[in-house]
Protein backbone atom coordinates (compact mmCIF):
# COMPACT_ATOMS: atom_id res chain seq x y z
CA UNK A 1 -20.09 38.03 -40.72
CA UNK A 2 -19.23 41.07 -38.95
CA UNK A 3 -17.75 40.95 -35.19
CA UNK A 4 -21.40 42.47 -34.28
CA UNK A 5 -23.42 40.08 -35.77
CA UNK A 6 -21.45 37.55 -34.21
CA UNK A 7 -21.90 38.93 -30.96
CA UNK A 8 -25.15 38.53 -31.63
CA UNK A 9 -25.48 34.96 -32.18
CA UNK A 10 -26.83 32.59 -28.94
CA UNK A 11 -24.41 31.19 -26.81
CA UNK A 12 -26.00 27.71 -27.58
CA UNK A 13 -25.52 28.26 -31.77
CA UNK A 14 -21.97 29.37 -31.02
CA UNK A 15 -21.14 26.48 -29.18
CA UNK A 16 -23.26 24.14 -31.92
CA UNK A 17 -20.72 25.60 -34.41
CA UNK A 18 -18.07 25.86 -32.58
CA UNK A 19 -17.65 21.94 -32.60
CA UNK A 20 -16.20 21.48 -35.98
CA UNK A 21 -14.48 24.68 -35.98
CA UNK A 22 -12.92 26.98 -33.40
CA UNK A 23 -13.98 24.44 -30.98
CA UNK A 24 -11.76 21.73 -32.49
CA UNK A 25 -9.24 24.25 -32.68
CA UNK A 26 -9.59 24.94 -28.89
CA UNK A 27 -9.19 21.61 -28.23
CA UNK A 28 -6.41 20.83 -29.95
CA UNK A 29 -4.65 23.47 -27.74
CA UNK A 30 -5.30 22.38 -24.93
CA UNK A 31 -3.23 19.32 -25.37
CA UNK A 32 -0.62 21.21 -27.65
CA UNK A 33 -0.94 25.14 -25.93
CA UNK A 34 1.90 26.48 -28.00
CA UNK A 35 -0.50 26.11 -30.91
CA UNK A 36 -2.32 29.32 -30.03
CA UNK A 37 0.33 30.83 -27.74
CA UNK A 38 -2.43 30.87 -24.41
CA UNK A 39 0.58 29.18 -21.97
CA UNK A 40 3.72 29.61 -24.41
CA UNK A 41 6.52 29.23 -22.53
CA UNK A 42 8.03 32.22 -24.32
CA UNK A 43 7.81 35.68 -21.93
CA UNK A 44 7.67 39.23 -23.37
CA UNK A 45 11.53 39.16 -23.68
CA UNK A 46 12.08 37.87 -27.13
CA UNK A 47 15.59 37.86 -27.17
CA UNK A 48 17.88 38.43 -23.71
CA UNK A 49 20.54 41.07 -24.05
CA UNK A 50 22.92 39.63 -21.61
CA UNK A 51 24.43 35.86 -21.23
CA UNK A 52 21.65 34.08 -19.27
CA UNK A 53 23.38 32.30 -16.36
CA UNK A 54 20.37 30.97 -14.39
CA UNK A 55 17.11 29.55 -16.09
CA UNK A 56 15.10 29.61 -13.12
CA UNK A 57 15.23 30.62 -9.19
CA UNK A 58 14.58 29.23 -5.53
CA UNK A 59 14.42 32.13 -3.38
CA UNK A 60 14.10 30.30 -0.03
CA UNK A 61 12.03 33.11 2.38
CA UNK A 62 12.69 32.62 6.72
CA UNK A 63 9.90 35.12 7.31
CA UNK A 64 9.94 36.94 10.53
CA UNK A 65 13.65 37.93 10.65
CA UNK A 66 16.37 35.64 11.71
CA UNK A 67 18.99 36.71 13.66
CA UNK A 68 22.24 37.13 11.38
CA UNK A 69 24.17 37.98 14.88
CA UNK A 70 23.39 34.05 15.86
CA UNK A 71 23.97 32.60 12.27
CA UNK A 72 26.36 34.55 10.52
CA UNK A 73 27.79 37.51 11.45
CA UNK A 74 30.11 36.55 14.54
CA UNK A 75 30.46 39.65 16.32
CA UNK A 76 33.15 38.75 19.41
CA UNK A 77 33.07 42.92 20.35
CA UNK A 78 29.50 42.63 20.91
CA UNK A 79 30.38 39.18 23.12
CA UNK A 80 32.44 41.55 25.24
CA UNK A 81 29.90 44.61 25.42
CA UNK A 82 27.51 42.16 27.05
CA UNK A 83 24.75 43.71 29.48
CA UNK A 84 26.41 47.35 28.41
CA UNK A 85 24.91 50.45 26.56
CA UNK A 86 25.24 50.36 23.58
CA UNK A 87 27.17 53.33 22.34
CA UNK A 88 24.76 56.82 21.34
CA UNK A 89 27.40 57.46 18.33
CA UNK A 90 25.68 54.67 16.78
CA UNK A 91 21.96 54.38 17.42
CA UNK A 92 21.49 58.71 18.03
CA UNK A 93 18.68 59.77 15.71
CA UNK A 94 17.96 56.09 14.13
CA UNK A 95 14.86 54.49 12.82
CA UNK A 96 14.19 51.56 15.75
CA UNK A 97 10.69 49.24 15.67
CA UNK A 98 9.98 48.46 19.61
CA UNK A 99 13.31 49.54 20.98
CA UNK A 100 12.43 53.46 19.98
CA UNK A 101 12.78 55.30 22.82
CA UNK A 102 13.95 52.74 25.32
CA UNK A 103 17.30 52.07 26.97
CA UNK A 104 19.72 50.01 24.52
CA UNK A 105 21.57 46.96 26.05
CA UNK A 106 24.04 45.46 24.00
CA UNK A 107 22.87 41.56 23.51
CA UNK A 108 26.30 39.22 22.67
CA UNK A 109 26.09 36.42 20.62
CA UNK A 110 23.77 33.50 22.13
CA UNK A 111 25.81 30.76 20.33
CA UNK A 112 29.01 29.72 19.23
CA UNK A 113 30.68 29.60 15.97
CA UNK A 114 32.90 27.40 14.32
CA UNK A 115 34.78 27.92 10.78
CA UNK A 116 33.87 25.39 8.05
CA UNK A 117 34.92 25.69 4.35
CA UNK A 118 38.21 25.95 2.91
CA UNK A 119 38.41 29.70 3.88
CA UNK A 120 37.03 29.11 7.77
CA UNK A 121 34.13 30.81 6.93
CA UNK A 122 32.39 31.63 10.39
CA UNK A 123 28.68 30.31 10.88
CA UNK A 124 26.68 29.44 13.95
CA UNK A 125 27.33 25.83 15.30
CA UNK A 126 23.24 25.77 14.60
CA UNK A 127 23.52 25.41 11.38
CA UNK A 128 26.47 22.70 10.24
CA UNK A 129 24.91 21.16 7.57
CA UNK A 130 24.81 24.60 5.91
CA UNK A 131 28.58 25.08 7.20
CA UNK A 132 29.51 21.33 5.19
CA UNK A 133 28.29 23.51 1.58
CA UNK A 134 29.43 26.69 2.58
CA UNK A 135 32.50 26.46 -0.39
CA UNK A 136 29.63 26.17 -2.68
CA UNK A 137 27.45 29.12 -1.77
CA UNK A 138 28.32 33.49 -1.12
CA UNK A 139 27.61 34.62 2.31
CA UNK A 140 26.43 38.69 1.98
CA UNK A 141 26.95 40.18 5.24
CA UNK A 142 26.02 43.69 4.29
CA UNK A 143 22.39 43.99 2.95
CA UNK A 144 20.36 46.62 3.94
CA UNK A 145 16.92 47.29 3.39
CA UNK A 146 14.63 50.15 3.63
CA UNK A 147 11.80 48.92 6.00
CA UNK A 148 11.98 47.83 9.71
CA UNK A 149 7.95 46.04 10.14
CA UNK A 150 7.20 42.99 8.79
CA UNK A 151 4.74 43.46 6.09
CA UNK A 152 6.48 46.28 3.91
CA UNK A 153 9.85 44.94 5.15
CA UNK A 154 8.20 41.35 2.78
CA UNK A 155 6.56 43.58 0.21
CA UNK A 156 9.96 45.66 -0.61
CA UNK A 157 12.04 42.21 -0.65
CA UNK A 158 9.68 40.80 -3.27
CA UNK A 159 8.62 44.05 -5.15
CA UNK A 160 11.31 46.66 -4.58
CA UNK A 161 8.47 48.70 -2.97
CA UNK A 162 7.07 48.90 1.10
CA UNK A 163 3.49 50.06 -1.36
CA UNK A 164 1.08 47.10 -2.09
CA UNK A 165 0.32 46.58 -5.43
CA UNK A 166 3.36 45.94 -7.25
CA UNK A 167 4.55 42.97 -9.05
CA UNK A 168 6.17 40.38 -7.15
CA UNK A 169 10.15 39.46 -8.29
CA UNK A 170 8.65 36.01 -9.57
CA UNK A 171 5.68 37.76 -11.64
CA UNK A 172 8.69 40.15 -12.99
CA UNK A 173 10.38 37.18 -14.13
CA UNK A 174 8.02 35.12 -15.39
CA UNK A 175 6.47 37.85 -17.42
CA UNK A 176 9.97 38.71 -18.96
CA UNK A 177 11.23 35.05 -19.43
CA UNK A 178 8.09 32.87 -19.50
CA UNK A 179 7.85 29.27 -18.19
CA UNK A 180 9.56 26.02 -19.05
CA UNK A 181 6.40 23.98 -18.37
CA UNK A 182 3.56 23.94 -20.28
CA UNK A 183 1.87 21.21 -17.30
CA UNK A 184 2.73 24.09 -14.47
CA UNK A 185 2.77 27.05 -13.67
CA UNK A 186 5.80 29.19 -14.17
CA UNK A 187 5.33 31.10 -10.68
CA UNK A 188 4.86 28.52 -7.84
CA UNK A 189 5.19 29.59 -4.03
CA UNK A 190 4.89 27.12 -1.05
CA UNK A 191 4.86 28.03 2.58
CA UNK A 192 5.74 25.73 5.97
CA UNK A 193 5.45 26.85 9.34
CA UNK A 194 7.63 26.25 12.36
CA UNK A 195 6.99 24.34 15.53
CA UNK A 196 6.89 27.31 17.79
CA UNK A 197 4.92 29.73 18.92
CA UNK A 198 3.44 32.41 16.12
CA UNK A 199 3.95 31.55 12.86
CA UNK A 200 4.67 34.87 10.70
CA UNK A 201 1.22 35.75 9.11
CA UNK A 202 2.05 35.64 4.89
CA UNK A 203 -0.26 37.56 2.47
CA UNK A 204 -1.14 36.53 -0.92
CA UNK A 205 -0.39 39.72 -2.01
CA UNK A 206 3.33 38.94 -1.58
CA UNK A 207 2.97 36.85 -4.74
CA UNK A 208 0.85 39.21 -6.46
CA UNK A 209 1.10 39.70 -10.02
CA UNK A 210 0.38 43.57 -9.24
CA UNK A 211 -0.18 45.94 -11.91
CA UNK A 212 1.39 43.02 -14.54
CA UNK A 213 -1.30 40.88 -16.27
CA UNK A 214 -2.76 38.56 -14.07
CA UNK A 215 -1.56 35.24 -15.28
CA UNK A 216 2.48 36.09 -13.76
CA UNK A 217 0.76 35.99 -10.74
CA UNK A 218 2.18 33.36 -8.14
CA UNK A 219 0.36 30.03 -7.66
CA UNK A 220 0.39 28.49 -4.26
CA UNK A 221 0.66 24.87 -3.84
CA UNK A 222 -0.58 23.38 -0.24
CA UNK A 223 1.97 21.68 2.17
CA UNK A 224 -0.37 19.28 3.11
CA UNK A 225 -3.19 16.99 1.50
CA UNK A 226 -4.34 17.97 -2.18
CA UNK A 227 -1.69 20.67 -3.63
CA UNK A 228 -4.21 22.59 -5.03
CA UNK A 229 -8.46 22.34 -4.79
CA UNK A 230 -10.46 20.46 -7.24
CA UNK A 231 -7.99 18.19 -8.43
CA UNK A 232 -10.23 15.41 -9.12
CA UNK A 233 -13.45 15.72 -10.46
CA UNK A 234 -17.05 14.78 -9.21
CA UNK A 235 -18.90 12.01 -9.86
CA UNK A 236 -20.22 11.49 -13.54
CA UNK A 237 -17.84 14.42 -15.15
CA UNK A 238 -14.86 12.48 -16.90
CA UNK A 239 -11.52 14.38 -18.05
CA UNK A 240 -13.00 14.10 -21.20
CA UNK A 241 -16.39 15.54 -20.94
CA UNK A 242 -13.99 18.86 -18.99
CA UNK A 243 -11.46 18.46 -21.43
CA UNK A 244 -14.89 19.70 -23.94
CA UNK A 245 -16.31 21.78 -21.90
CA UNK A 246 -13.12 24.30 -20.66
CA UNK A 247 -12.76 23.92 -25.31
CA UNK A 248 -15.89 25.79 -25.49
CA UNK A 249 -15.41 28.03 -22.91
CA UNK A 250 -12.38 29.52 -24.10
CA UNK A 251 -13.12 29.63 -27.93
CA UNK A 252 -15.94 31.70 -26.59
CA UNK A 253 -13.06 33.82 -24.98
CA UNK A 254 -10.70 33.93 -27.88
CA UNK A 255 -13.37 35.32 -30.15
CA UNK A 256 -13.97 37.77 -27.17
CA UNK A 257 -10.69 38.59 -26.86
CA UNK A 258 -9.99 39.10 -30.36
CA UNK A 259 -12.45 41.87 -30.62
CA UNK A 260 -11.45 43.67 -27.57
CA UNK A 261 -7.86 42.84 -26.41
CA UNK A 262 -8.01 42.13 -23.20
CA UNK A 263 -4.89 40.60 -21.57
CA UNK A 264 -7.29 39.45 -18.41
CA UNK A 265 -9.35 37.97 -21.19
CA UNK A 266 -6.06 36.02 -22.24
CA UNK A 267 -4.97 35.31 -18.61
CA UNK A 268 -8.49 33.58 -18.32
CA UNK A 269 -7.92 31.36 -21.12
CA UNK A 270 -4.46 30.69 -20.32
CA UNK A 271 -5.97 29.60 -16.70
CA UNK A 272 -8.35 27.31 -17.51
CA UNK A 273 -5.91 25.78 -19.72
CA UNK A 274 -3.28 25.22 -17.01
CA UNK A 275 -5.70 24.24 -14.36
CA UNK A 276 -6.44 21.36 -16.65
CA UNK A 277 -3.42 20.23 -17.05
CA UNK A 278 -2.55 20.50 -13.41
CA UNK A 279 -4.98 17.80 -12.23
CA UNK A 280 -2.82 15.90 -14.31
CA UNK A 281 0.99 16.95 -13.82
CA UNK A 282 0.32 17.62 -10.24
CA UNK A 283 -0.20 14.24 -8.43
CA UNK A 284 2.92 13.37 -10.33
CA UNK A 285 4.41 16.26 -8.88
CA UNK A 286 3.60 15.90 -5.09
CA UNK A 287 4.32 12.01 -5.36
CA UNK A 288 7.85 11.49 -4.09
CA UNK A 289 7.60 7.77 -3.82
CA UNK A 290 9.78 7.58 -6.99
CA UNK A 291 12.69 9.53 -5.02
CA UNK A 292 13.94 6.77 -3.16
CA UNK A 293 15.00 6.64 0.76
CA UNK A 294 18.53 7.64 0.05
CA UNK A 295 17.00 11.40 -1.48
CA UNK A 296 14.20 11.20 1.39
CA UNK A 297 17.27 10.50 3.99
CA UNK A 298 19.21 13.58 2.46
CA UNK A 299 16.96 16.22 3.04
CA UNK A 300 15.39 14.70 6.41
CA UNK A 301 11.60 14.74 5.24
CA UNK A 302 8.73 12.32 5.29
CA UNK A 303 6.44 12.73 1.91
CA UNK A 304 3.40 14.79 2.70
CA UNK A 305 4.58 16.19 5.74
CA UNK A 306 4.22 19.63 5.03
CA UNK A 307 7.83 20.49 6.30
CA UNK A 308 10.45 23.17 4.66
CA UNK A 309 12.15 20.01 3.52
CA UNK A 310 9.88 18.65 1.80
CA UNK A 311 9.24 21.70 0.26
CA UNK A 312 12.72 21.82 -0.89
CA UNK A 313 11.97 18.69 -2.47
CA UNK A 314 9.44 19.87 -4.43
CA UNK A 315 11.23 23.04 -5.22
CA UNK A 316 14.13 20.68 -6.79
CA UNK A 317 11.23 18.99 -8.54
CA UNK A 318 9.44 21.84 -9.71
CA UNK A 319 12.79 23.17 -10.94
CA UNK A 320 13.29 19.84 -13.05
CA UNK A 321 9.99 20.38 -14.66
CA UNK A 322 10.26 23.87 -16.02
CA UNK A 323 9.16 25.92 -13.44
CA UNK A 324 10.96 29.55 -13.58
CA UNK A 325 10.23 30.87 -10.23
CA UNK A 326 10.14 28.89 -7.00
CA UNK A 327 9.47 30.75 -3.67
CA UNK A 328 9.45 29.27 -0.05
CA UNK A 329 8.33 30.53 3.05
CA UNK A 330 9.26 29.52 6.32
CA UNK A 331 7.37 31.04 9.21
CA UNK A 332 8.44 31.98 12.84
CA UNK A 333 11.35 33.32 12.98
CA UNK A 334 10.15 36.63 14.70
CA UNK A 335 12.09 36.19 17.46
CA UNK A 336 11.42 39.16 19.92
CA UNK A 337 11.86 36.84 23.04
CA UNK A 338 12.67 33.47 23.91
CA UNK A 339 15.54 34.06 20.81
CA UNK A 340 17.70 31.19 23.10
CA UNK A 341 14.98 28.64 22.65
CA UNK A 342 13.34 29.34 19.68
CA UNK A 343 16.41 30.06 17.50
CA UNK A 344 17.98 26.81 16.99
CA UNK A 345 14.13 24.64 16.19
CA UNK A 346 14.09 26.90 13.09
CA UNK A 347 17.42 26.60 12.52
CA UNK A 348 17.10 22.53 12.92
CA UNK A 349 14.36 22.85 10.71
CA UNK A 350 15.88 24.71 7.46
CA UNK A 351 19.66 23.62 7.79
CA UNK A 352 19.80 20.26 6.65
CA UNK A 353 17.23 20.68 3.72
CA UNK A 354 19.26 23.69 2.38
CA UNK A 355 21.93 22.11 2.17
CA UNK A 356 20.57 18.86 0.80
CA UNK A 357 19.15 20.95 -1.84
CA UNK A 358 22.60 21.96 -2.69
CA UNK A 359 23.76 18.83 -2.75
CA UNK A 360 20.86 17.57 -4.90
CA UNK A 361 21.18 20.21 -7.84
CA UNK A 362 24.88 19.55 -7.89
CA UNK A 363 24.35 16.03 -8.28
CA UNK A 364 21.56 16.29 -11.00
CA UNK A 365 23.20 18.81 -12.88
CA UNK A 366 21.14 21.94 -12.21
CA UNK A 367 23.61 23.27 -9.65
CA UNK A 368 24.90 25.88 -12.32
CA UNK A 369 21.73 27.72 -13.99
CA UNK A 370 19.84 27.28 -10.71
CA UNK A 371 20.02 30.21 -8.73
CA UNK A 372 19.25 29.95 -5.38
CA UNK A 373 18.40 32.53 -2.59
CA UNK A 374 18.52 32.10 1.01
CA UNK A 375 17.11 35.00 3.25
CA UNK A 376 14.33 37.10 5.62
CA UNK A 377 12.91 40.56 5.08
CA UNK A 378 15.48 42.22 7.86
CA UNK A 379 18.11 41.54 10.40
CA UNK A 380 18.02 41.63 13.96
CA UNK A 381 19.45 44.33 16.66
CA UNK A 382 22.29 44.10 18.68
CA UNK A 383 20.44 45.66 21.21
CA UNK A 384 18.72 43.11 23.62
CA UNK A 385 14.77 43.03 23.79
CA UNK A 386 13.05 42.35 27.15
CA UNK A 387 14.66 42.67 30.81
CA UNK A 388 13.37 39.37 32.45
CA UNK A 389 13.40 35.96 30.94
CA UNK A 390 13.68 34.98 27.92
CA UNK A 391 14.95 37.70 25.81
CA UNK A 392 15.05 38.59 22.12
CA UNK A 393 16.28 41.23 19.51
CA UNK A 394 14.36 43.68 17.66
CA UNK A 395 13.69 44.37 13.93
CA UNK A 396 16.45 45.55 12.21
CA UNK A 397 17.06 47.31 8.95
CA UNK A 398 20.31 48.27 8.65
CA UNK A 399 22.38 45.37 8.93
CA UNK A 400 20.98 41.69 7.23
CA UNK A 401 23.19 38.55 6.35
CA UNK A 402 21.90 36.38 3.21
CA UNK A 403 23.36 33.98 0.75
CA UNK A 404 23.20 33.22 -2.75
CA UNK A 405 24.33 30.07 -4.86
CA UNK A 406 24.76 28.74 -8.17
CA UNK A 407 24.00 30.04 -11.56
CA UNK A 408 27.34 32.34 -11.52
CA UNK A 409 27.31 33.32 -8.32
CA UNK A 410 31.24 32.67 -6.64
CA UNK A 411 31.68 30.05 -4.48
CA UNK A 412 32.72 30.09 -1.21
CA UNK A 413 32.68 34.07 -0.73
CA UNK A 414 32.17 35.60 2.39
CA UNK A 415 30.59 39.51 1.40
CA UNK A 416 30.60 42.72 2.82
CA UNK A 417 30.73 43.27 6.48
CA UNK A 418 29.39 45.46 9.66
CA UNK A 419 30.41 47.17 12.28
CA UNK A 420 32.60 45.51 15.25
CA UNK A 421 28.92 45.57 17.09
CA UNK A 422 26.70 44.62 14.12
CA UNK A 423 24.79 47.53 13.96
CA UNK A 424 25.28 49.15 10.52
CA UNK A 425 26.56 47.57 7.13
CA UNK A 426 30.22 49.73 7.04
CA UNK A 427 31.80 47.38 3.85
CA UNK A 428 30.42 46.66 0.03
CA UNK A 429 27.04 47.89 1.28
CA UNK A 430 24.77 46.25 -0.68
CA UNK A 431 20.22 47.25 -0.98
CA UNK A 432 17.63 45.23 -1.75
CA UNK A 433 17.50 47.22 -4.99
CA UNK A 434 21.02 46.15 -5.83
CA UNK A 435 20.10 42.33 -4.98
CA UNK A 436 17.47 42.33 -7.45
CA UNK A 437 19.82 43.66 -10.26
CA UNK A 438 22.09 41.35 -9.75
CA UNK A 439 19.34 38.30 -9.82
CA UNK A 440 17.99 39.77 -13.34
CA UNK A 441 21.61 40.49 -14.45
CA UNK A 442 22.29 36.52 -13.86
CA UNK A 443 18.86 35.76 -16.26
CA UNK A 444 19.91 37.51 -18.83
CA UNK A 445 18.06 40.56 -18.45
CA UNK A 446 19.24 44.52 -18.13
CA UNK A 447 17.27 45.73 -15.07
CA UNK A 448 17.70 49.43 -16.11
CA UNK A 449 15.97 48.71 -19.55
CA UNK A 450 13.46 46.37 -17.63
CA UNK A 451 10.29 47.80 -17.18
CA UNK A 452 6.37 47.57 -17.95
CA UNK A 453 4.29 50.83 -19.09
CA UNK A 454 2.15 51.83 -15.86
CA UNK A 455 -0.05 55.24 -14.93
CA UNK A 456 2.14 56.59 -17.65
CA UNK A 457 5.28 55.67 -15.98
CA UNK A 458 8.33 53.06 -17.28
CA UNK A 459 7.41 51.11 -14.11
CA UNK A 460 10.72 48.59 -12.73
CA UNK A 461 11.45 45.98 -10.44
CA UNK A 462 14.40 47.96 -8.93
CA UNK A 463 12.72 51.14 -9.11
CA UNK A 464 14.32 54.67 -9.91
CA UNK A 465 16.30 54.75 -6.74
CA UNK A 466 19.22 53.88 -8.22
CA UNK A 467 20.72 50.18 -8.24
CA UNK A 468 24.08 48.22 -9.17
CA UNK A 469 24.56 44.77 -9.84
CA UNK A 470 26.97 43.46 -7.11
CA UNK A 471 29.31 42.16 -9.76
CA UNK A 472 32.05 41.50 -7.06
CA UNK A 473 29.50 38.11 -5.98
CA UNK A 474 29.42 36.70 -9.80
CA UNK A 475 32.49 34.38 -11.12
């Protein structure tokens, strides 16, 4: 039969011979997918051309900007400029957000520091629990980045672009490398917002698969009662009556997309595939009643409620089932005022569970091909904002603090540095560019020979800019 003719048969003959044929064969792969290859955990990199250091990552997101000059980059010049100008020489002709045009008073640090670590690394007293796993993780003082407002500052720290539309770092990754799970998906994101004020607003589009097929595209999984819609079905429909019915569906597809080659075609099947299998693997993911107080106790969370630790939880948990990409978002820390007040609830709220996740991978093994990534979409000026009250600092692109651990990544480093005043990165400036290099470089994968055909273009995650991998960070 020709592919016309069959084109040609009714949708009701199809599926009347698809039972004891393609059907069969449909539904076969839906409990074994590797069969036909729809959710293969293998990406488009076949082999990797470098050793592969981490198998998957948890980039953990503070969206809204926290202050690096209250957490980690202890500035005791800046202490001393207090309530002065700060000096022309180094804001003259510069790129400000809400501060352009306005008189610049220096702002000194609004909290202490202490040293922890064997080396006396310097962090905030807000954060000790952080401070107690600092030997284990590499403080990078110097990042940079090339946006200053919110929104393009997010979309060039997850696409290596300010222009919507491109792929996201996890889409780039889990297009290259694939999944581990065949039950979940290989791109999972999962956001928490802070008690305060105005939670940072988060697009989908941040997870966007961009101009990559559409299955690399980030799933998000809700904080808060059922993970994801539709996980149980309605009244009279049994998993096995679906299990037929999402068969026939996509042997319809297959024979569709064997005519025409369509990878949205194959996304689709690969879709309904994995949504099936997620109203299975899914209440066993979001039940944490086999953790155990002790684990509960360590990162400080209550199952189900919604917090950044018990995201961090199911990060870890994710991780252990095979998920390659694992990106959190915590919201409000977009501190143009009340910085004094508001600073140290999100820093209560993120400290302990960071570290406990450290402490958790270590203890389970996964410390050393997990990599995990700790930072906002800029820094904050040294400049104050506001001349009553509560005051805050501005957006700031020249001068960020991050970390990184695991997977390679030296322990107990302390990175780069800035100016006495913390204006400018001055020492092992590093881009976001360069950051994303050096996560690829740690997966196995050459960013410079990294890249998906687009508009005619050899399209990459760290662009044509120009980047490095910061090879002074990796063991």
């Amino acid at each position: 039969m020709t592919p016309t003719q069959l084109l040609e048969i009714s949708r009701r003959v199809f599926l009347s011979r698809s039972s004891q044929g393609l059907g069969a064969v449909a539904l076969a792969s839906l409990m074994r997918p590797s069969n036909l290859g729809a959710a293969s955990p293998r990406g488009f990199l076949q082999q990797l051309p470098l050793p592969q250091k981490a198998r998957r990552v948890i980039w953990l997101t503070m969206a809204g900007g926290p202050s690096q000059l209250e957490l980690f980059d202890h500035k005791p010049v800046l202490a001393e400029m207090d309530g002065k100008p700060m000096p022309e020489s180094l804001t003259k002709g510069q790129q400000l957000a809400q501060l352009q045009g306005q008189a610049l008073i220096c702002q000194g640090p609004q909290f202490k520091f202490q040293n922890f670590g064997r080396n006396n690394a310097q962090l905030s007293e807000l954060l000790p629990h952080i401070g107690s796993v600092v030997d284990d993780i590499c403080i990078v003082k110097s990042m940079t980045t090339d946006a200053i407002n919110h929104d393009p500052a997010h979309m060039f720290m997850n696409t290596g672009s300010q222009i919507a539309g491109r792929p996201s770092m996890g889409a780039w990754i889990t297009y290259g490398l694939g999944s581990e799970s065949e039950n979940l998906p290989g791109f999972v994101v999962l956001t928490s917002t802070g008690k305060g004020r105005a939670p940072q607003p988060i697009a989908a589009r941040q997870w966007s698969s961009g101009f990559l097929p559409s299955k690399y595209q980030g799933v998000q999984l809700r904080a808060t009662g059922d993970a994801v819609s539709y996980l149980n079905n309605p009244p009279g429909i049994t998993r096995e009556r679906q299990e037929s019915d999402v068969a026939a569906i996509n042997a319809i597809n297959r024979q569709r997309d064997a005519l025409v080659h369509d990878p949205e075609i194959a996304t689709r099947i690969a879709q309904y595939e994995m949504a099936f299998r997620m109203q299975a693997s899914v209440p066993d993911l979001v039940d944490v009643s086999s953790e155990g107080a002790k684990t509960l106790e360590l990162y400080g969370c209550q199952p189900g409620d919604g917090s950044f630790a018990s995201n961090c939880l199911l990060a870890r948990r994710l991780a252990e089932r095979g998920t390659r990409f694992i990106q959190l978002y915590h919201r409000d820390w977009d501190h143009h005022s009340l910085l004094r007040e508001e600073l140290p609830l999100r820093a209560k709220e993120v400290d302990r569970a960071c570290a406990a996740l450290i402490t958790d991978l270590k203890q389970r093994g996964m410390f050393d091909d997990t990599l995990v990534v700790w930072s906002g979409e800029f820094g904050r000026t040294p400049m104050k904002q506001g001349d009553k009250g509560p005051v805050g600092r501005d957006h700031h692109n020249k001068a960020m603090s991050m970390w990184l651990a695991g997977a390679g990544i030296r322990r107990g480093l302390v990175y780069g540095a800035t100016d006495d005043l913390g204006y400018a990165a001055v020492e092992n400036i590093t881009t976001v560019h360069d950051l994303h290099a050096t996560m690829l470089h740690q997966l196995g994968i050459k960013h410079e020979a990294f890249s998906f055909k687009f508009q005619g273009l050899d399209a990459k995650l760290t662009g044509v800019e120009g980047a490095n991998v910061i090879k002074d960070i990796l063991a």
